[in-house]
PDB file of N, CA and C in Angstrom:
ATOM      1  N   UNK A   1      -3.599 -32.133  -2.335  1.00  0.00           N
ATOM      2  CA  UNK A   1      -3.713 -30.799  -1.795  1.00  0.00           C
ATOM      3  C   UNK A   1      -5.180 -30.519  -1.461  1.00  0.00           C
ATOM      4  N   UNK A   2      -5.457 -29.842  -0.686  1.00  0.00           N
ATOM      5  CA  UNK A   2      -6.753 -29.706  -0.010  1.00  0.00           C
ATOM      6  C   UNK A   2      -6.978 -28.360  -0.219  1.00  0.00           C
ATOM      7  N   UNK A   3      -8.601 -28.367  -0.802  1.00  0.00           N
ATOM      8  CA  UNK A   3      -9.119 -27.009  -1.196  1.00  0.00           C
ATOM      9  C   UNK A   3      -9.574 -26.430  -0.075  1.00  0.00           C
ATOM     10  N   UNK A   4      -9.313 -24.900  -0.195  1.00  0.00           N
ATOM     11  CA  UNK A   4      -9.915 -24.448   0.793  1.00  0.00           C
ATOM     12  C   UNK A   4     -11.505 -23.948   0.403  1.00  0.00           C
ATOM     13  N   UNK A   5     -12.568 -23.569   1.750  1.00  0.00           N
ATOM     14  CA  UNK A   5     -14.084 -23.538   1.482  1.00  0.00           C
ATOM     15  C   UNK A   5     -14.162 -22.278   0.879  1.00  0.00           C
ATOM     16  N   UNK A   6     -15.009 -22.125   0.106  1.00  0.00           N
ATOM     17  CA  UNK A   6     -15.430 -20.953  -0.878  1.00  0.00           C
ATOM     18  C   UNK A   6     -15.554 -19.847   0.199  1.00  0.00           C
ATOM     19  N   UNK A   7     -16.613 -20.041   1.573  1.00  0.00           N
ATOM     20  CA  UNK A   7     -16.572 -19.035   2.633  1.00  0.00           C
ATOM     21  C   UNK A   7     -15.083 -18.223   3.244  1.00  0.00           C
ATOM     22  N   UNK A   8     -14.375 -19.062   3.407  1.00  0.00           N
ATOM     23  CA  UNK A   8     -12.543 -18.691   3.919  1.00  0.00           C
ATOM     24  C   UNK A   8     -12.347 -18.374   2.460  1.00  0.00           C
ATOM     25  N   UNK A   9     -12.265 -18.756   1.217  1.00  0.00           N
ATOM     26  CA  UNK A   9     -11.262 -17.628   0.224  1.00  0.00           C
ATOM     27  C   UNK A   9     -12.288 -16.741  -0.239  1.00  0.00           C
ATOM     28  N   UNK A  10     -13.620 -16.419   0.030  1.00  0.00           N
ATOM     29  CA  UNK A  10     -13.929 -15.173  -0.031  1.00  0.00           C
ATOM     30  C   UNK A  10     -13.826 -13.981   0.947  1.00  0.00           C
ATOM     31  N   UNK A  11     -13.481 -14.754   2.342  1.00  0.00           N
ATOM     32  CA  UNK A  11     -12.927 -13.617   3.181  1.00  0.00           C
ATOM     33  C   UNK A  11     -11.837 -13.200   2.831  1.00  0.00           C
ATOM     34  N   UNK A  12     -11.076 -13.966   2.849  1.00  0.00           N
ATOM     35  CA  UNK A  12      -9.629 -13.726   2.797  1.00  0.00           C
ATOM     36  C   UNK A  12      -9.426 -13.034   1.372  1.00  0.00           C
ATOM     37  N   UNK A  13     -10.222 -12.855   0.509  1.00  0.00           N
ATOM     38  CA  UNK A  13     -10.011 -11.341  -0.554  1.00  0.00           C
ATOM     39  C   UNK A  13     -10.362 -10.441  -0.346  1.00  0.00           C
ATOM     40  N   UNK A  14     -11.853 -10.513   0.498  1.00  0.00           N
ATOM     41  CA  UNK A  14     -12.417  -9.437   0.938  1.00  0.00           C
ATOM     42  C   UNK A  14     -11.323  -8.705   1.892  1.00  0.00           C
ATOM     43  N   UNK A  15     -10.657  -9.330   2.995  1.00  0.00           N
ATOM     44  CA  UNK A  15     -10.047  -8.757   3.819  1.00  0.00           C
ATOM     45  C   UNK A  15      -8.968  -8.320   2.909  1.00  0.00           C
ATOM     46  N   UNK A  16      -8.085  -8.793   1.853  1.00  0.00           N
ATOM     47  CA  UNK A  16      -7.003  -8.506   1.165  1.00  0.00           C
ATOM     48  C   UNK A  16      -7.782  -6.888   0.273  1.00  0.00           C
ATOM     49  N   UNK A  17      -8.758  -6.880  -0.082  1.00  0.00           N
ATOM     50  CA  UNK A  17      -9.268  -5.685  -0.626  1.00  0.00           C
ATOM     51  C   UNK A  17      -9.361  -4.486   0.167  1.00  0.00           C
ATOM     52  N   UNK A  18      -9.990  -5.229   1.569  1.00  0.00           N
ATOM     53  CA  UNK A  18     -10.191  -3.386   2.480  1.00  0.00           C
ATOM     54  C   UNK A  18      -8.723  -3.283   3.361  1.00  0.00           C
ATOM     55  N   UNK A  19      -7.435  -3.935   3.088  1.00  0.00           N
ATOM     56  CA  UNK A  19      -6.507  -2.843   3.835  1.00  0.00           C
ATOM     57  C   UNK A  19      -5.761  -2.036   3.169  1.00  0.00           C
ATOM     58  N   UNK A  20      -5.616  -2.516   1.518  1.00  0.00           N
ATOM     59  CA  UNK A  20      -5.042  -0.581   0.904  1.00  0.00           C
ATOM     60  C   UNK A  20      -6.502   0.318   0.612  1.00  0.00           C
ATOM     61  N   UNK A  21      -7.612  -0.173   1.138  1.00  0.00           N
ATOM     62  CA  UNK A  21      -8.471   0.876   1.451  1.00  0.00           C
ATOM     63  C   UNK A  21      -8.393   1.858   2.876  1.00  0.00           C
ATOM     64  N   UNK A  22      -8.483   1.133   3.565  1.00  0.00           N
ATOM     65  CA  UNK A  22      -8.176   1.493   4.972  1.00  0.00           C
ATOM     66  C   UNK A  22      -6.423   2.149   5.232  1.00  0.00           C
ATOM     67  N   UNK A  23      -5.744   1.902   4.536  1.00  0.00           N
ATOM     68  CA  UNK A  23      -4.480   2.598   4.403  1.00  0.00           C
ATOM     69  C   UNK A  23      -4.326   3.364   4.137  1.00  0.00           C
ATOM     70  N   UNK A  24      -4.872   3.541   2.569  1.00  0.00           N
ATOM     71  CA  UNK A  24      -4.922   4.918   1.954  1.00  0.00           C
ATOM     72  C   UNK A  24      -5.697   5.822   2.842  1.00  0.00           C
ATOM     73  N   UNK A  25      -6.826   5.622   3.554  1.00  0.00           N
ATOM     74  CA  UNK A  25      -8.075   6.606   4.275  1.00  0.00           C
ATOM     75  C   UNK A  25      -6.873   7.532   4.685  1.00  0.00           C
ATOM     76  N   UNK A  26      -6.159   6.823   5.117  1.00  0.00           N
ATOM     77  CA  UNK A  26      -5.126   7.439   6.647  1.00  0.00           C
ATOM     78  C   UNK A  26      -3.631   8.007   6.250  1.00  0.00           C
ATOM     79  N   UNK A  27      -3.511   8.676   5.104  1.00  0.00           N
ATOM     80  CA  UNK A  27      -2.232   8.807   5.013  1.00  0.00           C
ATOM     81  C   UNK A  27      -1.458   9.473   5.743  1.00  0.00           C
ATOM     82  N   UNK A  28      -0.225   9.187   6.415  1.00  0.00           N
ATOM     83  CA  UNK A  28       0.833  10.220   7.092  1.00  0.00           C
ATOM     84  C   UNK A  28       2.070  10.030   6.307  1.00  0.00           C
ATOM     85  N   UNK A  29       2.530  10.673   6.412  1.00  0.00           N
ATOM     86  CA  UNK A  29       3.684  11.067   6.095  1.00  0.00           C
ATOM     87  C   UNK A  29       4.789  10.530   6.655  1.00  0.00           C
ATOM     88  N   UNK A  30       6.014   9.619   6.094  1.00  0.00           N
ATOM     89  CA  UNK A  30       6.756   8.888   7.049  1.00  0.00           C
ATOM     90  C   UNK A  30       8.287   9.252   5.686  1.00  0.00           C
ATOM     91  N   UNK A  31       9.648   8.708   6.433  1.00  0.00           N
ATOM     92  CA  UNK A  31      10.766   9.173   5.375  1.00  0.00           C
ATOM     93  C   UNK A  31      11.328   8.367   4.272  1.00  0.00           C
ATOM     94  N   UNK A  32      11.790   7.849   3.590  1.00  0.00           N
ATOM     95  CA  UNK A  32      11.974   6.732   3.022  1.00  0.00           C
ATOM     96  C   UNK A  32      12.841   5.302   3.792  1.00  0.00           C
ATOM     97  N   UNK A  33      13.125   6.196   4.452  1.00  0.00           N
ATOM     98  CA  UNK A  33      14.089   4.789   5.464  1.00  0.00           C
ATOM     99  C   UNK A  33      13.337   4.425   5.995  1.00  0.00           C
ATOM    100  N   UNK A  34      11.880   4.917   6.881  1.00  0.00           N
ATOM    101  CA  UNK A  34      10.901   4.479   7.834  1.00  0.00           C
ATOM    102  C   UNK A  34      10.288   3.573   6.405  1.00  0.00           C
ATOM    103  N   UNK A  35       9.823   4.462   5.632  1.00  0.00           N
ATOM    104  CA  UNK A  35       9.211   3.105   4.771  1.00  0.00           C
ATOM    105  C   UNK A  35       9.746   1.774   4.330  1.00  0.00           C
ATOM    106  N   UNK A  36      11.282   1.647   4.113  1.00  0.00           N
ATOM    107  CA  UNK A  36      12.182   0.583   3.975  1.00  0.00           C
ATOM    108  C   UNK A  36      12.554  -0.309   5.198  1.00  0.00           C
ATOM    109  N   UNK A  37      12.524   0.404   6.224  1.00  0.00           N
ATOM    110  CA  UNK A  37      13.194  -0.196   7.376  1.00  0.00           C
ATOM    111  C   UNK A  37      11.958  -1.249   7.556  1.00  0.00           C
ATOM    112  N   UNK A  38      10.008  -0.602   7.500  1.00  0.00           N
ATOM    113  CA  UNK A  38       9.226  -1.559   7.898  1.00  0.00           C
ATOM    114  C   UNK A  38       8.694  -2.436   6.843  1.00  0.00           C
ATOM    115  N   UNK A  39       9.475  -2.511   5.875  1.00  0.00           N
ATOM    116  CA  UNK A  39       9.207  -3.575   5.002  1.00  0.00           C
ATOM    117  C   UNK A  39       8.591  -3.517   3.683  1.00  0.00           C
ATOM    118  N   UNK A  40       8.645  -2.209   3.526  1.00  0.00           N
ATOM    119  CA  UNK A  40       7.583  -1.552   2.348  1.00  0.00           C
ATOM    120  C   UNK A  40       8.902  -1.305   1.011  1.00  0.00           C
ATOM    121  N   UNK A  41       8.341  -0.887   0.034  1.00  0.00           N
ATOM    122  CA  UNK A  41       9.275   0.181  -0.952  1.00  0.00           C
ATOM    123  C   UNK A  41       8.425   1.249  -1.345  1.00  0.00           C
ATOM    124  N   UNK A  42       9.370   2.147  -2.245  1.00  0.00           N
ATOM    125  CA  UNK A  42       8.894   3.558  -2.411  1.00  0.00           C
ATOM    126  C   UNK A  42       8.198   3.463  -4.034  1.00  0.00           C
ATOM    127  N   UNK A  43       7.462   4.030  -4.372  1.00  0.00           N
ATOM    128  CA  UNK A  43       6.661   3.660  -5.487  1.00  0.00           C
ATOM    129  C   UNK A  43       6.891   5.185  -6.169  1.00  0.00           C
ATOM    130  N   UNK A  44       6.968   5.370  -6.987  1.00  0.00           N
ATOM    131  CA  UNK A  44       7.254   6.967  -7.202  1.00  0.00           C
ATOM    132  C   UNK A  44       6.632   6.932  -8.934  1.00  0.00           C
ATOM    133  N   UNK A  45       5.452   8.132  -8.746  1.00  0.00           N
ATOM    134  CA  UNK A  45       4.545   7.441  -9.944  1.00  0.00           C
ATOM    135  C   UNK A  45       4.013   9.095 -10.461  1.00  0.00           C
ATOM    136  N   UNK A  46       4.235   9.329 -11.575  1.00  0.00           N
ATOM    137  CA  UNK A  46       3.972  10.694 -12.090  1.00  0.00           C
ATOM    138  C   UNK A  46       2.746  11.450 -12.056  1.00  0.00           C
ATOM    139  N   UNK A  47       2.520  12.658 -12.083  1.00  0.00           N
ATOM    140  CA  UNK A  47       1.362  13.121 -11.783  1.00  0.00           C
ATOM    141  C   UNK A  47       1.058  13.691 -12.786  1.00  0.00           C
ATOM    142  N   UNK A  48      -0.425  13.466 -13.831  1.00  0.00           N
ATOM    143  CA  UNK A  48      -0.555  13.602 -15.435  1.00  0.00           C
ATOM    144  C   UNK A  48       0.268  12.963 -16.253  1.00  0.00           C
ATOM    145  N   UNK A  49       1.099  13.970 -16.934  1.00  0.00           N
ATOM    146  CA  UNK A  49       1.906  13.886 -18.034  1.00  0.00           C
ATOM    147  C   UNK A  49       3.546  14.006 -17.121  1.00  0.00           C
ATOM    148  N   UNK A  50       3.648  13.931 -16.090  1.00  0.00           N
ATOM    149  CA  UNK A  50       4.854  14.116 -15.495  1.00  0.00           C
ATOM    150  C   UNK A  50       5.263  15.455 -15.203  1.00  0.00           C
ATOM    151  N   UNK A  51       4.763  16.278 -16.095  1.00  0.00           N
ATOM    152  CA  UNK A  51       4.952  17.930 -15.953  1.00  0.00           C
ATOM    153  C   UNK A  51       4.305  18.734 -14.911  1.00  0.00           C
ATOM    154  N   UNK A  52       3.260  17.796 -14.179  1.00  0.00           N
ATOM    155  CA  UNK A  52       2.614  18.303 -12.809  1.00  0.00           C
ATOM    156  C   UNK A  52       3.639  17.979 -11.497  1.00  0.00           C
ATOM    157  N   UNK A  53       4.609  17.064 -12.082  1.00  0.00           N
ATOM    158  CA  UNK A  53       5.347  16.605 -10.699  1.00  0.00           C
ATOM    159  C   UNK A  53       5.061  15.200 -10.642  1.00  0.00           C
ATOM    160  N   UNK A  54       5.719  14.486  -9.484  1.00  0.00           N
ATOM    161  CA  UNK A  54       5.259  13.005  -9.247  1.00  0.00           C
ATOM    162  C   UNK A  54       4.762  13.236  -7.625  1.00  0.00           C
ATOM    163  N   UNK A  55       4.663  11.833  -7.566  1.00  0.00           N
ATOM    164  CA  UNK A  55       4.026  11.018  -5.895  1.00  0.00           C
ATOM    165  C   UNK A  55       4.694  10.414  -5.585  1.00  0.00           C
ATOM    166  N   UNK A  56       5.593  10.177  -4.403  1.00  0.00           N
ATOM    167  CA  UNK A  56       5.736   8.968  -3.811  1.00  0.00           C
ATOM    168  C   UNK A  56       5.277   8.612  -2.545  1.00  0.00           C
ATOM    169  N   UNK A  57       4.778   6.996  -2.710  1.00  0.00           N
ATOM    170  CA  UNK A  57       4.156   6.417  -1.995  1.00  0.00           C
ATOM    171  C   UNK A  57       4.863   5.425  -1.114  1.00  0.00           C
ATOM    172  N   UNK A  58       4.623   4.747  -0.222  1.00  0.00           N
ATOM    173  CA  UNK A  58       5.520   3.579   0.484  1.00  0.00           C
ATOM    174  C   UNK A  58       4.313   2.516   0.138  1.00  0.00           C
ATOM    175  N   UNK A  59       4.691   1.011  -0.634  1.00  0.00           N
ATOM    176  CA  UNK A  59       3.562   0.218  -0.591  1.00  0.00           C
ATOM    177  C   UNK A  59       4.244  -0.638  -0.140  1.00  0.00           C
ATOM    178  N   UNK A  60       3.134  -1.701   1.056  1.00  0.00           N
ATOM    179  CA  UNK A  60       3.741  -2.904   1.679  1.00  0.00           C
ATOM    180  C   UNK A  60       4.328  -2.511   2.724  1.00  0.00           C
ATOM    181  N   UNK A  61       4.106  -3.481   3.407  1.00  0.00           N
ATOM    182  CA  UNK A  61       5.234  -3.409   5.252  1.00  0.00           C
ATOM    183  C   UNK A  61       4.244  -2.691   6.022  1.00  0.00           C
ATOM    184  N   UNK A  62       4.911  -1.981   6.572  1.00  0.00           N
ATOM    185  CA  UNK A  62       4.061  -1.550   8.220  1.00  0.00           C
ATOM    186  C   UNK A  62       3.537   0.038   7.817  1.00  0.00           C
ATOM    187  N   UNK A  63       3.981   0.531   6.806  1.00  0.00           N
ATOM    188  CA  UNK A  63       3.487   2.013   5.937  1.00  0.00           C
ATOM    189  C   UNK A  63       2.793   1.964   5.067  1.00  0.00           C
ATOM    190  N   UNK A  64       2.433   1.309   4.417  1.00  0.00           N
ATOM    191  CA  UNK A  64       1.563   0.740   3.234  1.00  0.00           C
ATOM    192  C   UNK A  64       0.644   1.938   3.258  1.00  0.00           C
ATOM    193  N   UNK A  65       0.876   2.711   2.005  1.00  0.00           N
ATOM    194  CA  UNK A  65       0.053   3.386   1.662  1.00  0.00           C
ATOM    195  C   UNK A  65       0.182   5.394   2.191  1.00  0.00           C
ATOM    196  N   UNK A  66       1.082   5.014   2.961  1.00  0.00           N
ATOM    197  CA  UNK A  66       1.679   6.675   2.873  1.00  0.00           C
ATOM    198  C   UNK A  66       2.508   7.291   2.319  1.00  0.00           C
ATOM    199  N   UNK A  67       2.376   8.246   2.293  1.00  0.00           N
ATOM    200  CA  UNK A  67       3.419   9.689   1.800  1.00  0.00           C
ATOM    201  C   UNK A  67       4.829   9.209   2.122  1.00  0.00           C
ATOM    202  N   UNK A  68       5.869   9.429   1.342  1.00  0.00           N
ATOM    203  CA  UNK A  68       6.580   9.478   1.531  1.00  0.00           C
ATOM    204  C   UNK A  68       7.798  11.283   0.740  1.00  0.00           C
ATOM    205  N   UNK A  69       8.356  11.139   2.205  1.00  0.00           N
ATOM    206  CA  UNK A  69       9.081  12.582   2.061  1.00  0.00           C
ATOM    207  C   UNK A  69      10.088  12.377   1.599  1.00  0.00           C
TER     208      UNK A  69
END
């Protein structure tokens, strides 16, 4: 098996690091089927103690990183 050069797998984290940066910047709002249909799932994650409410998010696929309604 052939290693790859230290230059290519430090891009290739770097680039894996800035797109749920660049995702998150930009959130819109999309429905849960738009988030499923493009390949993502719904992440649904509490806010505090749960007694503030939760979030859900779409992570992965073509929504990565938005609201979900």
């Amino acid at each position: 098996m052939r290693k790859l050069p230290y230059t290519l797998l430090a891009a290739l984290a770097a680039s894996a690091l800035a797109v749920p940066v660049s995702a998150s910047a930009l959130p819109a709002d999309v429905t849960a089927s738009q988030c499923v249909a493009g390949g993502g799932m719904i992440v649904i994650s509490a806010v505090g103690d749960g007694s503030q409410g939760y979030t859900k998010r779409c992570m992965g696929g073509v929504h990565d990183g938005q609201t979900v309604l």
